[in-house]
Protein backbone atom coordinates (compact mmCIF):
# COMPACT_ATOMS: atom_id res chain seq x y z
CA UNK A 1 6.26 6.61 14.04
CA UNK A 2 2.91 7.46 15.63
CA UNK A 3 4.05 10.97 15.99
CA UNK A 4 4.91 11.06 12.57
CA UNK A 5 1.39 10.49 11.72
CA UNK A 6 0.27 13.53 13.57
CA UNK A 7 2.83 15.53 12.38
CA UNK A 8 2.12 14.89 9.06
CA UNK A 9 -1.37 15.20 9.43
CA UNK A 10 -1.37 18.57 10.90
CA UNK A 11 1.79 19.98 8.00
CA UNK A 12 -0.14 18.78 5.22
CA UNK A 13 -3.67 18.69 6.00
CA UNK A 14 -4.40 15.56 4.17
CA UNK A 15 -5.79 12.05 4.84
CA UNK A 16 -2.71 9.76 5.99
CA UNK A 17 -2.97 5.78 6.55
CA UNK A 18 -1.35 3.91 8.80
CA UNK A 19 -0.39 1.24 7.95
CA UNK A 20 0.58 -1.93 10.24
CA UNK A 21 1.15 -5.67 9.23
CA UNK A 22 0.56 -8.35 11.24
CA UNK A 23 1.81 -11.86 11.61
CA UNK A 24 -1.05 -13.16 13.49
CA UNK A 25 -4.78 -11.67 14.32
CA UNK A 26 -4.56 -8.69 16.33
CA UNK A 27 -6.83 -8.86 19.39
CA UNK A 28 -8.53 -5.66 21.28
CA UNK A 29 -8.34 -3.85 17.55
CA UNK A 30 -11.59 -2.49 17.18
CA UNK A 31 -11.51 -2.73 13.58
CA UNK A 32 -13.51 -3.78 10.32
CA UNK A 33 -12.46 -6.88 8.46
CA UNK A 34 -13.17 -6.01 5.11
CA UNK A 35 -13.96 -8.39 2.43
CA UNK A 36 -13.62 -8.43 -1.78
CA UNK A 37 -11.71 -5.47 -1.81
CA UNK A 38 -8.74 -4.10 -3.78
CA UNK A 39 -5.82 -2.74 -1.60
CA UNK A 40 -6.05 0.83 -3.08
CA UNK A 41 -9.71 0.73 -2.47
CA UNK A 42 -9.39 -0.29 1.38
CA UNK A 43 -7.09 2.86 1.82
CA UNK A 44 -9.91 4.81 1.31
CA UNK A 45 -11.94 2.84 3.36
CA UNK A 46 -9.81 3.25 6.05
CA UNK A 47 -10.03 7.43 5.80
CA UNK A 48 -13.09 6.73 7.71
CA UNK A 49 -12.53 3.92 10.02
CA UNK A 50 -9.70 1.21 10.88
CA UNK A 51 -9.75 -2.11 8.41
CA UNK A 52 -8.38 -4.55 8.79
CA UNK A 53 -7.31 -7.35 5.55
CA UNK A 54 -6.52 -10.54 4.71
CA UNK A 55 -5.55 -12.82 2.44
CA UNK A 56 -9.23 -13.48 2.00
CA UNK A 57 -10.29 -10.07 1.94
CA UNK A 58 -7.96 -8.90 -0.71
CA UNK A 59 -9.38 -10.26 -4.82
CA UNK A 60 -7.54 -7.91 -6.71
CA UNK A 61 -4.02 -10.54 -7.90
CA UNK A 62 -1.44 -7.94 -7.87
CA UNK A 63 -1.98 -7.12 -3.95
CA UNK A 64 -2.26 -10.47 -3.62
CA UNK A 65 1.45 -10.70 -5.07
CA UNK A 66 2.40 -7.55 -3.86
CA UNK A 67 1.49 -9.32 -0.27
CA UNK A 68 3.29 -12.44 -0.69
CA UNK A 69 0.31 -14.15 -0.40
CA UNK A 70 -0.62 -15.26 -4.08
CA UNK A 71 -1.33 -18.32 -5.34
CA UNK A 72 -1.15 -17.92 -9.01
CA UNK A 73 1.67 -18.45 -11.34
CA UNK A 74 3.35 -15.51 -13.19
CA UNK A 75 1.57 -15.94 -16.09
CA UNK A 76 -1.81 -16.05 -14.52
CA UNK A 77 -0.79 -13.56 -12.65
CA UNK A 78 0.58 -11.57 -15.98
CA UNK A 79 -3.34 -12.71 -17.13
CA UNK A 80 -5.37 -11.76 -14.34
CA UNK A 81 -3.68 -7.93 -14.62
CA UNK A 82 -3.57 -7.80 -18.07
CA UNK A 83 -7.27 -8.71 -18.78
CA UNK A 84 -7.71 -6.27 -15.75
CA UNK A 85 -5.85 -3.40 -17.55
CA UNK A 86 -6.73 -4.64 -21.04
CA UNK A 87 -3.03 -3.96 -21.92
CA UNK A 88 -0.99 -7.05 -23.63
CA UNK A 89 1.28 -9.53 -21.79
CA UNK A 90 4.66 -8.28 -23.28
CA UNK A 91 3.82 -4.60 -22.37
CA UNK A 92 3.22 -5.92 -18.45
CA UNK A 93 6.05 -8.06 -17.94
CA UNK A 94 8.77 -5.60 -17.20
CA UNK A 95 6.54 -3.55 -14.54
CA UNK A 96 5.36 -6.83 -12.74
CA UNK A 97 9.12 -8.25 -12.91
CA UNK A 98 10.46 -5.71 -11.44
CA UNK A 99 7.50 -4.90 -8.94
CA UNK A 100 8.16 -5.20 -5.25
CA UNK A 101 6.59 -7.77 -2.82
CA UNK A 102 6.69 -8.71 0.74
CA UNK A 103 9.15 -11.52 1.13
CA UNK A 104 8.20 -11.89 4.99
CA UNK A 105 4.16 -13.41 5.17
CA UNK A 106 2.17 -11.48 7.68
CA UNK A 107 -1.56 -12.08 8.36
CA UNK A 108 -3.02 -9.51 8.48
CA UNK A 109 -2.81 -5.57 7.44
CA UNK A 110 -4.24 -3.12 9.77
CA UNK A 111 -5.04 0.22 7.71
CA UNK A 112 -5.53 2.71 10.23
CA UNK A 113 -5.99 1.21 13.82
CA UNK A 114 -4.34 1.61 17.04
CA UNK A 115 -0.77 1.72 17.66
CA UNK A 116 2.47 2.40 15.85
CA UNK A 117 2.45 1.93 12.41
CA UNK A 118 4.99 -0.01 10.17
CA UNK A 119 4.13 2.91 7.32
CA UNK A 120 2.50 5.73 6.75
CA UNK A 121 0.98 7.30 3.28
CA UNK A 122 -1.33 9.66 1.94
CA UNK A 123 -3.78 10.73 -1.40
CA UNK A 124 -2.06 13.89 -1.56
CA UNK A 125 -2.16 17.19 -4.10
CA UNK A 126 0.63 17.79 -6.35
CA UNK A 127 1.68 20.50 -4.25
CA UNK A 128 1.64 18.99 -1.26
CA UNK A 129 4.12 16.15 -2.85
CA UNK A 130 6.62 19.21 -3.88
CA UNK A 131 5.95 20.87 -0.27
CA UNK A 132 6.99 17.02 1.25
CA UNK A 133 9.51 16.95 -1.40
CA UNK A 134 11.51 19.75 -0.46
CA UNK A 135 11.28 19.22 3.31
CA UNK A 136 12.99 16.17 2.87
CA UNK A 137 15.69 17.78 0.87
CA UNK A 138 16.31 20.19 3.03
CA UNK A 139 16.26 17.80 5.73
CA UNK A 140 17.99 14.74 4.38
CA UNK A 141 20.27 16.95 1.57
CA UNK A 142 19.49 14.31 -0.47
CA UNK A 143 16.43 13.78 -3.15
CA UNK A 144 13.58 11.47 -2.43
CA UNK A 145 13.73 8.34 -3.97
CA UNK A 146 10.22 7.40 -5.59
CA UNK A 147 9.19 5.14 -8.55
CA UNK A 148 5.84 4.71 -8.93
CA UNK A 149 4.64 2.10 -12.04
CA UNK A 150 0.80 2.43 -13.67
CA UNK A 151 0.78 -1.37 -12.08
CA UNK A 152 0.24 -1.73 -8.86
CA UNK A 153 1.28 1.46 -7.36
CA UNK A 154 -0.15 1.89 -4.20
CA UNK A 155 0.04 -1.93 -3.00
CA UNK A 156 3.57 -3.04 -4.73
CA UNK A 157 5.15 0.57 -5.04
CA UNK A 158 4.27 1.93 -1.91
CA UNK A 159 3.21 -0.52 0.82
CA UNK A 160 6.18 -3.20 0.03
CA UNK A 161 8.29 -1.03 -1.56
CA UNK A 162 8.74 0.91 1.86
C-alpha cells in the first residue's frame, strides 16, 4: 500500500493522505496530535506534516460517528449536524441513516505518518478523478463504485466507507 502512495503521487501530481488507524498510541511516530479539529480539516493539515487524532481531538459530531467513537444519541446527533448545516431534521435523516461508520474502535488515526497505510485519498481536480476513473476501468473492467453525500463526505464516505 505504501507503494501505492508513491505511485499515485507521482501519476497524478496531487496531495494524497495516508491514512492509518490505530488501536492503541503509536510510539516512535513523530507526529502532531492535533486538537479541536474537524476530520476534513486535519486532512489538510496533514498535506504538510503527519497528525495524528483522537477521540479528543476530533469536535466536529459526524466524525465523531463516522469514527465509532460518539457519544450522542441520533437525534443529537441529527441536531448537532443540522444546526451545523442549518438544513432541517427530516431532510438529514436519510443521509446520516444510511452513512457509514467504523464498527471496529481504534484509538487513534494517523494522517500521514510512517508506515503502510490502511487508506489512501486525495483533494483532487475533476480531471484527475476522470483520469483515476478510467485507469481503474481499464484495469478492473469494471466502474468505480463511489457515493459521496453533502454530509459527511470525507470522514463517513471516504475514510469508513473504504
Amino acid at each position: 500500500m505504501d507503494n501505492v502512495h508513491k505511485r499515485f503521487t507521482d501519476k497524478f501530481r496531487n496531495h494524497w493522505i495516508k491514512v492509518k488507524f490505530y488501536e492503541k498510541k503509536p510510539i516512535n511516530i513523530d507526529a502532531e496530535i492535533l486538537e479541536d479539529v474537524r476530520f476534513c480539516q486535519a486532512t489538510k493539515e496533514a498535506i504538510l506534516r503527519p497528525v495524528l487524532l483522537n477521540k479528543e481531538s476530533i469536535v466536529c459530531p459526524g466524525a465523531q460517528h463516522a469514527f465509532g467513537w460518539d457519544v450522542l444519541s441520533q437525534n443529537e446527533l441529527l441536531n448537532a449536524c443540522g444546526n451545523k448545516r442549518k438544513v432541517r431534521k427530516d431532510t438529514l435523516m436519510p443521509a446520516l441513516s444510511q452513512a457509514p461508520y467504523l464498527k471496529k474502535r481504534f484509538e487513534y488515526i494517523g494522517l500521514n505518518t510512517s508506515g503502510i497505510p490502511d487508506l489512501i485519498m486525495s483533494y483532487i481536480s475533476p480531471q484527475e478523478i476522470m483520469k483515476l476513473v478510467k485507469i481503474y476501468s481499464n484495469k478492473q473492467s469494471a466502474s468505480l463504485d463511489v457515493c459521496l453525500s453533502s454530509m459527511m463526505a470525507i470522514c463517513s464516505g471516504i475514510a469508513a466507507r473504504t
